[in-house]
Protein backbone atom coordinates (compact mmCIF):
# COMPACT_ATOMS: atom_id res chain seq x y z
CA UNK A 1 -149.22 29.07 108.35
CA UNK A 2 -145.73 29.73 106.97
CA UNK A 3 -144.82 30.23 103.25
CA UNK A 4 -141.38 29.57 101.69
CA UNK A 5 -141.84 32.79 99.81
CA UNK A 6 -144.44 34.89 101.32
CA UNK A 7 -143.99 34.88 105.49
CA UNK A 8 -146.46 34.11 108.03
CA UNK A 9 -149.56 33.70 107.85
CA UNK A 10 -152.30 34.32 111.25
CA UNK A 11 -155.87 32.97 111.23
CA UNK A 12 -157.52 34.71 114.04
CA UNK A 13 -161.54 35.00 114.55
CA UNK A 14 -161.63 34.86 110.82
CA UNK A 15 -159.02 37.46 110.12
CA UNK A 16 -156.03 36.96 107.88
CA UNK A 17 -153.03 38.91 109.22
CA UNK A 18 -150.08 38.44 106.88
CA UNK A 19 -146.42 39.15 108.70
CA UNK A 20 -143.39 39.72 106.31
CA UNK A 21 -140.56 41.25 106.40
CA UNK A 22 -141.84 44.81 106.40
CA UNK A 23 -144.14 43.67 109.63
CA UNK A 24 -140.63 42.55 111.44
CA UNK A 25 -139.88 39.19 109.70
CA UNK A 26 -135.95 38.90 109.22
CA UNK A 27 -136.78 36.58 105.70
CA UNK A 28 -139.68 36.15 103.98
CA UNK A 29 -139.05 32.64 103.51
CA UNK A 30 -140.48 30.46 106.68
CA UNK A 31 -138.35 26.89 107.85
CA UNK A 32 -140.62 26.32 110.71
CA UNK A 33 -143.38 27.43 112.83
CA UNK A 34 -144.01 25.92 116.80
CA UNK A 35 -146.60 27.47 119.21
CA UNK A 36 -145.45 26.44 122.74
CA UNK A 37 -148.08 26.08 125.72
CA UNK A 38 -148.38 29.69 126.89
CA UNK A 39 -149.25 30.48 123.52
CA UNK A 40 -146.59 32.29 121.75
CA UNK A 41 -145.38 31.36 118.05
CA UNK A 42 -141.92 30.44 117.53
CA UNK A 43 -140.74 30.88 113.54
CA UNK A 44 -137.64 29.75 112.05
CA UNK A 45 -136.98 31.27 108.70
CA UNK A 46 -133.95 30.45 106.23
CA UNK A 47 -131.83 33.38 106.68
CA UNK A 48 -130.11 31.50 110.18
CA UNK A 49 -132.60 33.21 112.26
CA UNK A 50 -135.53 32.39 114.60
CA UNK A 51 -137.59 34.91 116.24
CA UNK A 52 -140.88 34.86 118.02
CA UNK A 53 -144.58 36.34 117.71
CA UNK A 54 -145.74 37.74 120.90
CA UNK A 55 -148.44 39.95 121.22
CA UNK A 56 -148.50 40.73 117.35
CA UNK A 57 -145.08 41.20 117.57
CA UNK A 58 -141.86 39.90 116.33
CA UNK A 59 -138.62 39.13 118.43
CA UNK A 60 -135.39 37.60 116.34
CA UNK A 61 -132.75 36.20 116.81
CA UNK A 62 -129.57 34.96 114.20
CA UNK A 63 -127.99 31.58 114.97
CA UNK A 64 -124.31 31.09 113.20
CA UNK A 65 -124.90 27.43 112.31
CA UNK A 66 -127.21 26.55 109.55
CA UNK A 67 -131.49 27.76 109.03
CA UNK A 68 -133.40 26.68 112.01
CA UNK A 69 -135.85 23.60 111.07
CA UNK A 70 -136.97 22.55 114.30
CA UNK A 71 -137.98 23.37 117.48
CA UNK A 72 -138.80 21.53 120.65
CA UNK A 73 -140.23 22.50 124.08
CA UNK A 74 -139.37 19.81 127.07
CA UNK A 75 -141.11 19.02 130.33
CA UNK A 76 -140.38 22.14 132.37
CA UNK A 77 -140.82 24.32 129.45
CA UNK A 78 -137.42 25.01 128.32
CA UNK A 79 -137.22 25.92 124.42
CA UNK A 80 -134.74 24.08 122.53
CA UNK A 81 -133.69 24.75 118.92
């Protein structure tokens, strides 16, 4: 679950992991979350970044254009933003 002011959440075997900005989160504030099929989380956050959750870790990424508010995975499992 994302927050607009306090990250990611992760409910997992009845654990709450919280992921902010100190756990690798480039904003605190959370635009979008998508979990393609192999699994991994894909979060868009405010700050014109998007990054991933892989492995309880976080991979970003800043876009120039505007916050990233949607994501979209097509037929051969290409990742569009």
């Amino acid at each position: 679950m994302g927050s607009y002011t306090e990250g990611l959440f992760q409910l997992q075997s009845g654990v709450v992991k919280k992921f902010g900005v100190a756990e690798g989160l480039t904003s605190s504030r959370i635009t979008s979350i998508f979990e393609v099929r192999s699994g991994m989380i894909w979060i868009g956050t405010q700050d014109h970044s998007f990054g991933r959750l892989r492995n309880g870790r976080m991979e970003f990424h800043h876009v120039t254009s505007d916050q990233v508010t949607t994501f979209f995975e097509d037929r051969e499992g290409n990742m569009w933003v």
